[in-house]
PDB file of N, CA and C in Angstrom:
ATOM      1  N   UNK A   1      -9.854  13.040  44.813  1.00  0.00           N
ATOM      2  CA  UNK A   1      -8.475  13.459  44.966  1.00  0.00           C
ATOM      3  C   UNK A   1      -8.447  14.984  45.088  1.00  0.00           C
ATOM      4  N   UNK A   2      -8.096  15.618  46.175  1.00  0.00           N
ATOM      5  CA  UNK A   2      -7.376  16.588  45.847  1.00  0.00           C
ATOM      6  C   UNK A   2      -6.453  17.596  45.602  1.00  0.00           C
ATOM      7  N   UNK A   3      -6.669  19.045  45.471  1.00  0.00           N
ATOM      8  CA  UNK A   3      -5.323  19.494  44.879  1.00  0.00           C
ATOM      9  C   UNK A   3      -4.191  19.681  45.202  1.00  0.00           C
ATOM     10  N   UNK A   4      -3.893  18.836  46.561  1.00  0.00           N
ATOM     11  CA  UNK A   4      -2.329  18.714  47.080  1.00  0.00           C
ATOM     12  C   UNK A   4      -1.891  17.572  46.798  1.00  0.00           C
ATOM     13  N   UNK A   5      -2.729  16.538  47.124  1.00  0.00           N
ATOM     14  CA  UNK A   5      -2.414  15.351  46.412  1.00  0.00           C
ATOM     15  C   UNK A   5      -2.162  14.677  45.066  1.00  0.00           C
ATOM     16  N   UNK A   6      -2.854  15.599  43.826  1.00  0.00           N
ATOM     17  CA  UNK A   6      -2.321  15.899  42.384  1.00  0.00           C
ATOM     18  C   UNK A   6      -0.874  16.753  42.312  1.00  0.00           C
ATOM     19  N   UNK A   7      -0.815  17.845  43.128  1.00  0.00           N
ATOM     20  CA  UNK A   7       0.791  18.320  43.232  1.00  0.00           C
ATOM     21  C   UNK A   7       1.479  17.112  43.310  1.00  0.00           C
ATOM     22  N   UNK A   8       1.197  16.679  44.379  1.00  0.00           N
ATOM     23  CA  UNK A   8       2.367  15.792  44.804  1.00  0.00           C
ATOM     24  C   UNK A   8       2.905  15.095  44.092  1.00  0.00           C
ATOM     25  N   UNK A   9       1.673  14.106  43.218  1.00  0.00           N
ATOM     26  CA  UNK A   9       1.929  12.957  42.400  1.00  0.00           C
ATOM     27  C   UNK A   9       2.678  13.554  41.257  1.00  0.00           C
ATOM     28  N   UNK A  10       2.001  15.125  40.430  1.00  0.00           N
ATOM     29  CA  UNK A  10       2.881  16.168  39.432  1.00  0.00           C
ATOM     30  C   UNK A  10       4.408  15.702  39.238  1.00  0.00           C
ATOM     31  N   UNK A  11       4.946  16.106  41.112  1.00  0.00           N
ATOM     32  CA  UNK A  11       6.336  16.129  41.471  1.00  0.00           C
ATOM     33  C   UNK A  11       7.009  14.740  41.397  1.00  0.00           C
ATOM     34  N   UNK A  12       6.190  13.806  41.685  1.00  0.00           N
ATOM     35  CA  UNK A  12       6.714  12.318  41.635  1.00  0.00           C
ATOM     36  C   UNK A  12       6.782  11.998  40.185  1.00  0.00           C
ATOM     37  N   UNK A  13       6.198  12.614  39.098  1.00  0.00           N
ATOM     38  CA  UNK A  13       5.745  12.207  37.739  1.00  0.00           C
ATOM     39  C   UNK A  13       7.204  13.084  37.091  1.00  0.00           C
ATOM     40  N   UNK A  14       7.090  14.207  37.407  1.00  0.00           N
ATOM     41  CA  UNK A  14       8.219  15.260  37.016  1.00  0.00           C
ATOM     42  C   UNK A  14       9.735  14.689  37.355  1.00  0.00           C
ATOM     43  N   UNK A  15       9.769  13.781  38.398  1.00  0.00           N
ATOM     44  CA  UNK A  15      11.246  13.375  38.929  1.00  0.00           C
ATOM     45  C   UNK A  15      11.298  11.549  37.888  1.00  0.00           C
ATOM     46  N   UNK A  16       9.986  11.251  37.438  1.00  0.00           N
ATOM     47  CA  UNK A  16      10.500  10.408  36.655  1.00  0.00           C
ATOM     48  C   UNK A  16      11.465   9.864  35.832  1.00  0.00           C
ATOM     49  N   UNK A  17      12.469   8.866  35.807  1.00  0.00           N
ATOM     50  CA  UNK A  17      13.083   8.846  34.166  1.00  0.00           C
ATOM     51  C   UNK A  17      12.453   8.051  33.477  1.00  0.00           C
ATOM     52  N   UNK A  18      12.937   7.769  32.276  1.00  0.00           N
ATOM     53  CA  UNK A  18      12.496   6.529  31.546  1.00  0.00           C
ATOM     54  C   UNK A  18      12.638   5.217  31.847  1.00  0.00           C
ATOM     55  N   UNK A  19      13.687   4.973  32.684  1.00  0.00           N
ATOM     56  CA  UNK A  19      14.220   3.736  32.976  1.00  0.00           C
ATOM     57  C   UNK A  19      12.982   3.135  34.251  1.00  0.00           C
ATOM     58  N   UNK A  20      12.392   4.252  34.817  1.00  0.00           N
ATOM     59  CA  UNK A  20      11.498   4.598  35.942  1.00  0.00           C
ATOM     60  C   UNK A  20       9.800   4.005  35.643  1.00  0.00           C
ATOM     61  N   UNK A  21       9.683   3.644  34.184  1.00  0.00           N
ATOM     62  CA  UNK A  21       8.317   3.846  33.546  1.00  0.00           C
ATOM     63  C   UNK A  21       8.262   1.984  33.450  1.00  0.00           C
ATOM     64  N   UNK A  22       7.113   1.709  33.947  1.00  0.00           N
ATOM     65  CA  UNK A  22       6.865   0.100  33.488  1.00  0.00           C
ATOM     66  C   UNK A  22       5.841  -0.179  32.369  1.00  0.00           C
ATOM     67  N   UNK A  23       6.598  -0.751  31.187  1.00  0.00           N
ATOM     68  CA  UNK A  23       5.904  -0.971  30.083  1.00  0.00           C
ATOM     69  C   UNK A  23       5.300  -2.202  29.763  1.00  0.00           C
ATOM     70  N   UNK A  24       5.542  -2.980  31.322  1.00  0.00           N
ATOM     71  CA  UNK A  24       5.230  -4.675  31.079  1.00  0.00           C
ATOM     72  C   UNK A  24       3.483  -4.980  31.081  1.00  0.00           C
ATOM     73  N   UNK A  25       2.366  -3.372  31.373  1.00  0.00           N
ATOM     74  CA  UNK A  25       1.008  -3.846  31.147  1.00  0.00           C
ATOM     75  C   UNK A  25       0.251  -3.313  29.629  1.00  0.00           C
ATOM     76  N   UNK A  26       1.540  -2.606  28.935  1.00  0.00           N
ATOM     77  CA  UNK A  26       1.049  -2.157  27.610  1.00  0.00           C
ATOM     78  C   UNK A  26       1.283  -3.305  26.948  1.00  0.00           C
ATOM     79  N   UNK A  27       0.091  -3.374  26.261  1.00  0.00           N
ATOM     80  CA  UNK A  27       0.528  -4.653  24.786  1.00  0.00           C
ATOM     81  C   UNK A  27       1.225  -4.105  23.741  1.00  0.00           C
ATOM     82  N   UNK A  28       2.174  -5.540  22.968  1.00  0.00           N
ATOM     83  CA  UNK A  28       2.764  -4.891  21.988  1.00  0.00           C
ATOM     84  C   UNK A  28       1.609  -4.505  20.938  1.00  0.00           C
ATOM     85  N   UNK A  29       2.146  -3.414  19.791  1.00  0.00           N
ATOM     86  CA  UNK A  29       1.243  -3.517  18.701  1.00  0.00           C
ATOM     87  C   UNK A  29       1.775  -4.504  17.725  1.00  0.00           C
ATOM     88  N   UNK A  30       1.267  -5.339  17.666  1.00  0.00           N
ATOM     89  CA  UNK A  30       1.739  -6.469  15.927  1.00  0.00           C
ATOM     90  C   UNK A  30       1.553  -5.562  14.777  1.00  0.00           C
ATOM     91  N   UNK A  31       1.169  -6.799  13.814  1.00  0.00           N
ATOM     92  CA  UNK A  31       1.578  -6.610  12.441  1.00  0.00           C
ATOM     93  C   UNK A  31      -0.034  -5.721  12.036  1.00  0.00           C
ATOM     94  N   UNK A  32      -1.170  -6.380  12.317  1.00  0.00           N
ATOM     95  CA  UNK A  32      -2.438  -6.045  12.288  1.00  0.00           C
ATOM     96  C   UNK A  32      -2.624  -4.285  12.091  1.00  0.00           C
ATOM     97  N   UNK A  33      -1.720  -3.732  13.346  1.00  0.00           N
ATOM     98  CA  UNK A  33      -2.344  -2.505  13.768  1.00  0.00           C
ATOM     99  C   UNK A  33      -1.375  -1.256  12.757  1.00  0.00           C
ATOM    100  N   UNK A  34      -0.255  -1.850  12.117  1.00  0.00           N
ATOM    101  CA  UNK A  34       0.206  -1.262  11.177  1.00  0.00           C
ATOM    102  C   UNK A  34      -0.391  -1.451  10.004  1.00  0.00           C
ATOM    103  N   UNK A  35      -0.463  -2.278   9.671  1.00  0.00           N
ATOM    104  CA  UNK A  35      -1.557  -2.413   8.323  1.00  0.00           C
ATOM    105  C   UNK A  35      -2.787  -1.833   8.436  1.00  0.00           C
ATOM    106  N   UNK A  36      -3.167  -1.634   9.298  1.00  0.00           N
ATOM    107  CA  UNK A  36      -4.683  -0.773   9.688  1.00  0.00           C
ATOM    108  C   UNK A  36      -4.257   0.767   9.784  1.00  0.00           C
ATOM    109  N   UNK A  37      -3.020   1.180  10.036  1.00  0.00           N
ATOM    110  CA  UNK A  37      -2.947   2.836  10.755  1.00  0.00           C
ATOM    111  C   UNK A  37      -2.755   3.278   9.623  1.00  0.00           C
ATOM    112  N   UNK A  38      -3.460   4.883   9.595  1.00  0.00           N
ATOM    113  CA  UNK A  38      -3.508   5.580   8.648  1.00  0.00           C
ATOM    114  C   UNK A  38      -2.821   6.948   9.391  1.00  0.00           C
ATOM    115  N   UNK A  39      -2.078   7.602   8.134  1.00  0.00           N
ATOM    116  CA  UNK A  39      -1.821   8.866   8.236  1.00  0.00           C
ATOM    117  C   UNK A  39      -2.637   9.978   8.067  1.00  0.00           C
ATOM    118  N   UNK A  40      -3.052  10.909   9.117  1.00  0.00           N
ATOM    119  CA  UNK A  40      -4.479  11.849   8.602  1.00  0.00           C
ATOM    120  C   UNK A  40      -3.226  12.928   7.938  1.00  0.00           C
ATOM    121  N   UNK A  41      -3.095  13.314   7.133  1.00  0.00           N
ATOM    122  CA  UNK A  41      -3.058  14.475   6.307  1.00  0.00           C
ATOM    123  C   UNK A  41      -4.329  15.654   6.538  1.00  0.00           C
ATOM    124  N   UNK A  42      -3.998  16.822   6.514  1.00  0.00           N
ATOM    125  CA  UNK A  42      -4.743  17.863   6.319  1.00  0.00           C
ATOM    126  C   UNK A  42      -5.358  17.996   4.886  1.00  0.00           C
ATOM    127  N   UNK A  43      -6.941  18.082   4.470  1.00  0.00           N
ATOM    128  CA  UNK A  43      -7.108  18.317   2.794  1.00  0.00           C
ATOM    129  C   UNK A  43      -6.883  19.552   2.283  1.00  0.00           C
ATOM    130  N   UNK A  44      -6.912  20.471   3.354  1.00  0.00           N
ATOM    131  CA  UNK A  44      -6.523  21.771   2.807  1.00  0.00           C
ATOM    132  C   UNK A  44      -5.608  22.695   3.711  1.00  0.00           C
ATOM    133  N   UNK A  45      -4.713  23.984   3.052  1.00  0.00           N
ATOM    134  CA  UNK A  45      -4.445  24.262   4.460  1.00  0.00           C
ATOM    135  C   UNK A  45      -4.807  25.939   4.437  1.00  0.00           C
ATOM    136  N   UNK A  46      -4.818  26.211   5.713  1.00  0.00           N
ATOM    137  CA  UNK A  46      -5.197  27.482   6.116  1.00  0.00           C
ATOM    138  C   UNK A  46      -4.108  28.673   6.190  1.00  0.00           C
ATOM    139  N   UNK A  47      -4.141  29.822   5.819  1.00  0.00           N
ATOM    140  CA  UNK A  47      -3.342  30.867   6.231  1.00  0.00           C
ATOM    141  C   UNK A  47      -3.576  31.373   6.749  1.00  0.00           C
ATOM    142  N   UNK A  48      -3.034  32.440   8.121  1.00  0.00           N
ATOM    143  CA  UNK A  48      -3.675  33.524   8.969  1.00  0.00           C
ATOM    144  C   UNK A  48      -4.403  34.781   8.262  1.00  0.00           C
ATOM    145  N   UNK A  49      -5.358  34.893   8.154  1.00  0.00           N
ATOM    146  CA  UNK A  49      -6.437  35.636   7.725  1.00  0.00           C
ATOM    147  C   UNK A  49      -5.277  36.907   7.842  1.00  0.00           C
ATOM    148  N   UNK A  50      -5.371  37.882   6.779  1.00  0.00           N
ATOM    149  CA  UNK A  50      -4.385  39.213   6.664  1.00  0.00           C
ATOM    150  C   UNK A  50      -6.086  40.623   6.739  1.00  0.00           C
ATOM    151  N   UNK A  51      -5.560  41.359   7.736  1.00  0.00           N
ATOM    152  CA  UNK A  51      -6.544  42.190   8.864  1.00  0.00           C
ATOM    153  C   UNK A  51      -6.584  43.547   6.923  1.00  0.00           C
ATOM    154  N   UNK A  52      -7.998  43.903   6.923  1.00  0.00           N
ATOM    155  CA  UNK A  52      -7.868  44.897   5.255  1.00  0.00           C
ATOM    156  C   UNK A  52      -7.461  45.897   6.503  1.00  0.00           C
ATOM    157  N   UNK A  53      -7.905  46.658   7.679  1.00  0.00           N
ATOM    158  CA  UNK A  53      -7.756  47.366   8.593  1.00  0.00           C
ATOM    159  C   UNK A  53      -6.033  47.701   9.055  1.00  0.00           C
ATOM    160  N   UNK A  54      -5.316  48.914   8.562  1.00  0.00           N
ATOM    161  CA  UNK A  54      -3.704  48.327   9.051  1.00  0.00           C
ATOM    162  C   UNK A  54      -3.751  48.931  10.347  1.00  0.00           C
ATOM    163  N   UNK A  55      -4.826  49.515  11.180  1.00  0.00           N
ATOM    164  CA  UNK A  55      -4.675  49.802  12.539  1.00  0.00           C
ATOM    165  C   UNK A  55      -5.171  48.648  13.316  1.00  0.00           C
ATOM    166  N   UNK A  56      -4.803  47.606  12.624  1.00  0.00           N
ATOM    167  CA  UNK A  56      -5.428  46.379  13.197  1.00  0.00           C
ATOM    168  C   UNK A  56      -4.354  45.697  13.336  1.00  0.00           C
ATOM    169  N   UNK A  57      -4.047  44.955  14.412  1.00  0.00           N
ATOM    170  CA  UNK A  57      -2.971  43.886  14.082  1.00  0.00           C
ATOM    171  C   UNK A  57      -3.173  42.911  15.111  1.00  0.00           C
ATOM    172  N   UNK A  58      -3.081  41.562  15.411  1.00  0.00           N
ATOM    173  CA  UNK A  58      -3.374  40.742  16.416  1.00  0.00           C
ATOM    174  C   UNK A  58      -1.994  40.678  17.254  1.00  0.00           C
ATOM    175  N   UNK A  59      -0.875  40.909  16.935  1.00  0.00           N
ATOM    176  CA  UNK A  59       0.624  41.302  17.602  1.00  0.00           C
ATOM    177  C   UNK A  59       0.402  42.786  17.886  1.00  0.00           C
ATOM    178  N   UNK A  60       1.295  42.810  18.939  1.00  0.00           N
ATOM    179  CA  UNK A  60       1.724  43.722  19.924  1.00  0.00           C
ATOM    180  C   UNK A  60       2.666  44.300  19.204  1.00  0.00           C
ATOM    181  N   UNK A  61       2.652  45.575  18.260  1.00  0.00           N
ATOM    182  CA  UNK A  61       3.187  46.145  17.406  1.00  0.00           C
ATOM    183  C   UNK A  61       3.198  47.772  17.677  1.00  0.00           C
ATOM    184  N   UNK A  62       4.045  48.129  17.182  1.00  0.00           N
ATOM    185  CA  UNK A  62       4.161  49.653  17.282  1.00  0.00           C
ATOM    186  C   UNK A  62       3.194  50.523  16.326  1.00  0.00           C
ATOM    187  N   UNK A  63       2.534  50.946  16.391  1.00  0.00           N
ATOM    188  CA  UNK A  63       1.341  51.870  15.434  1.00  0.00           C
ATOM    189  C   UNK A  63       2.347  52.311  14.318  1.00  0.00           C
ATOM    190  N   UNK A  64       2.988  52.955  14.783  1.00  0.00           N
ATOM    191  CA  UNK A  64       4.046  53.654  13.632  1.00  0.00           C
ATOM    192  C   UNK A  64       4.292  52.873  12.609  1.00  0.00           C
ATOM    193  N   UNK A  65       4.813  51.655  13.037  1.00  0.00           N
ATOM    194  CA  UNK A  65       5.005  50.476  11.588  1.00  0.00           C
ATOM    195  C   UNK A  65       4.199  50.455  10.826  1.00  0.00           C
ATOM    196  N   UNK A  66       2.741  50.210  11.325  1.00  0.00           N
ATOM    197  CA  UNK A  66       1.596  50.289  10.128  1.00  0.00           C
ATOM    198  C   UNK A  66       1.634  51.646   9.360  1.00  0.00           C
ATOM    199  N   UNK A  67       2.038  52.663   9.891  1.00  0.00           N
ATOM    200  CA  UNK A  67       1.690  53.985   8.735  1.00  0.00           C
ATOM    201  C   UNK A  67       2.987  54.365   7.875  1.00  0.00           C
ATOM    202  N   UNK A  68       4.050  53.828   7.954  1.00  0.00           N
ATOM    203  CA  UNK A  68       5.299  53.766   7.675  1.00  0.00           C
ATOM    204  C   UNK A  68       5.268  53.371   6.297  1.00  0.00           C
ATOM    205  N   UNK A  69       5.469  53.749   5.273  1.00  0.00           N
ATOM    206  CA  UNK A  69       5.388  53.354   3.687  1.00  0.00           C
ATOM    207  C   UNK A  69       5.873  53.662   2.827  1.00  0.00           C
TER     208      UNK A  69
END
């Protein structure tokens, strides 16, 4: 396939509605696949690492702010 022919289909996919979508080759899920599904939870969580450097910043910041105190 290529990349005019992925546009195209993009544009046919993009003009989709819902009413547009055929759900008659998905199986339902029963009772089975709920009793089996699990929720992944995170075990821990992370914070954005804080820079010891204040001429450091990963945002697009004004220098001045950092020396400002």
């Amino acid at each position: 396939m290529n990349k005019k022919s992925i546009k195209s289909d993009l544009t046919k996919i993009d003009l989709m509605t819902d009413e547009d979508i055929d759900y008659s080759d998905i199986p339902e899920l029963g009772d089975e696949f709920f009793t089996k599904a699990t929720v992944p939870f995170p075990t821990s969580y992370t914070n954005r690492p804080i820079s010891e450097n204040p001429d450091y910043s990963p945002l697009n910041t004004n220098k001045s702010l950092h020396q400002a105190k």
